[in-house]
N, C-alpha and C. Protein backbone atom coordinates (compact mmCIF):
# COMPACT_ATOMS: atom_id res chain seq x y z
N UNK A 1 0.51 -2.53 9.79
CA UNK A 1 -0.90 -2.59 10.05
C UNK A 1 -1.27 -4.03 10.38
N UNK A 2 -1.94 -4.26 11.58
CA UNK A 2 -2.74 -5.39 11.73
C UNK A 2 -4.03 -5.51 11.26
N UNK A 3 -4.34 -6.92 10.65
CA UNK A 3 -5.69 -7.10 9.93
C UNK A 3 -6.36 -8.20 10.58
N UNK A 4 -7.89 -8.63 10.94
CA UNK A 4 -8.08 -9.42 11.76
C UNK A 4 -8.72 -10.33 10.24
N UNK A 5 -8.56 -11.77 10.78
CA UNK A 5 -8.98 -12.76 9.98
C UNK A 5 -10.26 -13.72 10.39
N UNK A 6 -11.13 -13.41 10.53
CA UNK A 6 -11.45 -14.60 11.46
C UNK A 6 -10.80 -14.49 12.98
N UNK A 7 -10.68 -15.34 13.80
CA UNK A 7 -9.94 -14.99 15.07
C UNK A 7 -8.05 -14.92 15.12
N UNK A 8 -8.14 -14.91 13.63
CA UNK A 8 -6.35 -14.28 13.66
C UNK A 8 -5.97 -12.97 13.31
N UNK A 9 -5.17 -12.34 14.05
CA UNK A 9 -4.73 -11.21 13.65
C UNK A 9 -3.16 -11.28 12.83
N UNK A 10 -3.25 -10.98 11.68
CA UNK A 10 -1.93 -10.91 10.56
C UNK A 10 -1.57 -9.52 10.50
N UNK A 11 -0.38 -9.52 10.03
CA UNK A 11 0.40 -8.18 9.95
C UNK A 11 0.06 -7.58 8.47
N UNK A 12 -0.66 -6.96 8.03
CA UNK A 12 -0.65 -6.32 6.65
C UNK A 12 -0.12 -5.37 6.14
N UNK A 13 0.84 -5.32 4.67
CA UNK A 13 1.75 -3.82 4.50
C UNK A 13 0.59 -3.22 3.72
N UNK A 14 0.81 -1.92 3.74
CA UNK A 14 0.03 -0.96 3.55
C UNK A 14 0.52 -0.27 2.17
N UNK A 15 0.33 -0.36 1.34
CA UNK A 15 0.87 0.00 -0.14
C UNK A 15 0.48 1.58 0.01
N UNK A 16 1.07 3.10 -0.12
CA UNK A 16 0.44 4.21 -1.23
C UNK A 16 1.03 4.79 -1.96
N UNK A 17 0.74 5.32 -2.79
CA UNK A 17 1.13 5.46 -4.36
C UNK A 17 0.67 7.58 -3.82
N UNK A 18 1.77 8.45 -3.89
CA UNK A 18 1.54 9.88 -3.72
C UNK A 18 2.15 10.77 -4.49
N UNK A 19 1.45 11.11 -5.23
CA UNK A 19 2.03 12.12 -6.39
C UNK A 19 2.60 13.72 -5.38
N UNK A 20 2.99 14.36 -6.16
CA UNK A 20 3.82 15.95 -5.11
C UNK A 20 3.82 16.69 -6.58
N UNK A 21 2.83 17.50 -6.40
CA UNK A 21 2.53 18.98 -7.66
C UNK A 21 4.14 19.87 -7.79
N UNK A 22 4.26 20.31 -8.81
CA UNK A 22 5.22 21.44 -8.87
C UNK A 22 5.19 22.50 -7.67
N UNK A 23 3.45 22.98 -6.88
CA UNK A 23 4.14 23.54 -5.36
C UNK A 23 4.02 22.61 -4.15
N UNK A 24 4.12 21.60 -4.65
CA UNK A 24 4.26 20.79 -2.87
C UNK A 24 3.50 20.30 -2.47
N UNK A 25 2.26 20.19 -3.37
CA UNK A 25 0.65 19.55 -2.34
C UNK A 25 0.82 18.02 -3.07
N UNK A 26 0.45 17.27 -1.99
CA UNK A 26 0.48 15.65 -1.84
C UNK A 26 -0.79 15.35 -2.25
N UNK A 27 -1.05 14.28 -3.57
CA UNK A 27 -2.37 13.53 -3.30
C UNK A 27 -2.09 12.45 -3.14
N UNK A 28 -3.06 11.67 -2.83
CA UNK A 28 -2.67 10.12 -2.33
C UNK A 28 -3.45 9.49 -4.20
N UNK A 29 -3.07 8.47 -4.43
CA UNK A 29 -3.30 8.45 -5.86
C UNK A 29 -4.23 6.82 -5.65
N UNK A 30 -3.45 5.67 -4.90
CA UNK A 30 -4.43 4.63 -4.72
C UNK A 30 -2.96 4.29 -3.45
N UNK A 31 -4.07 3.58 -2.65
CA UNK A 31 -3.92 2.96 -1.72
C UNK A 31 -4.37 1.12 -1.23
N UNK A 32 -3.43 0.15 -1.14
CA UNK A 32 -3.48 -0.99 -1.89
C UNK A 32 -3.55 -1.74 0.17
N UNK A 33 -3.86 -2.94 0.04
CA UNK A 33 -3.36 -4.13 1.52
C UNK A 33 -2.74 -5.13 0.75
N UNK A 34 -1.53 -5.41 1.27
CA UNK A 34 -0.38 -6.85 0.43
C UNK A 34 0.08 -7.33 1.74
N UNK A 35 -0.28 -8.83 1.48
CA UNK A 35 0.71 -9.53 2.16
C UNK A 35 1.83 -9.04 2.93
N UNK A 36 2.71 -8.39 2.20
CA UNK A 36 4.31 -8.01 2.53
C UNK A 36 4.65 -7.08 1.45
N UNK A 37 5.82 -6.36 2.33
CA UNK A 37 5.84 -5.43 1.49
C UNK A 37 7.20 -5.80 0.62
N UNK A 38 7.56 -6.39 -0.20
CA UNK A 38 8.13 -6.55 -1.24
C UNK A 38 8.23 -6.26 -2.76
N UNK A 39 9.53 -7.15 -3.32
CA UNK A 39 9.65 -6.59 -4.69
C UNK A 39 8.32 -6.69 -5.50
N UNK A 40 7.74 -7.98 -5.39
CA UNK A 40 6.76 -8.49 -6.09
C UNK A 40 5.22 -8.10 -6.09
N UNK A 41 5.05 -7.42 -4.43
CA UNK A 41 3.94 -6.81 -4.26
C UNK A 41 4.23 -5.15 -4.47
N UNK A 42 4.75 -4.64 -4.88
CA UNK A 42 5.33 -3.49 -5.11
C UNK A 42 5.36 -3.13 -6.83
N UNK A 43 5.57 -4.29 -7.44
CA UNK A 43 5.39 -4.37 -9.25
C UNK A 43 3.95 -4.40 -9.39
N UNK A 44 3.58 -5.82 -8.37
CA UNK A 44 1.89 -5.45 -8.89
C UNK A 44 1.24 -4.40 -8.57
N UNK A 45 1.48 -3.55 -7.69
CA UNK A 45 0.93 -2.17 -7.20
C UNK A 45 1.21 -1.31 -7.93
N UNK A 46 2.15 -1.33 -8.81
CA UNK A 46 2.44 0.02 -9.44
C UNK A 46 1.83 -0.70 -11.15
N UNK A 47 1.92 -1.72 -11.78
CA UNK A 47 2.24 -2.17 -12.77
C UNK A 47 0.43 -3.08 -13.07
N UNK A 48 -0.41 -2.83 -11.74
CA UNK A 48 -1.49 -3.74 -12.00
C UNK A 48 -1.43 -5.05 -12.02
């Protein structure tokens, strides 16, 4: 995902967090914007 800054456009990862019920239906649970998608932005997304 691109995010505009002011007159810069940066690349933003798109964090979501999707639970899957015992028959198959998807909810989206929270949906986060990080820097990058890494180890560290990936702990704070799940871990707060």
């Amino acid at each position: 995902m691109s995010a505009c800054a002011g007159r810069v456009i940066r690349s933003r990862a798109v964090l979501v967090a999707i639970r899957i019920d015992w028959e198959g239906r998807r909810q989206i649970l929270e949906v986060e914007l990080a820097e990058r998608e890494s180890t560290s932005s990936w702990k704070h997304f799940l871990l707060g």
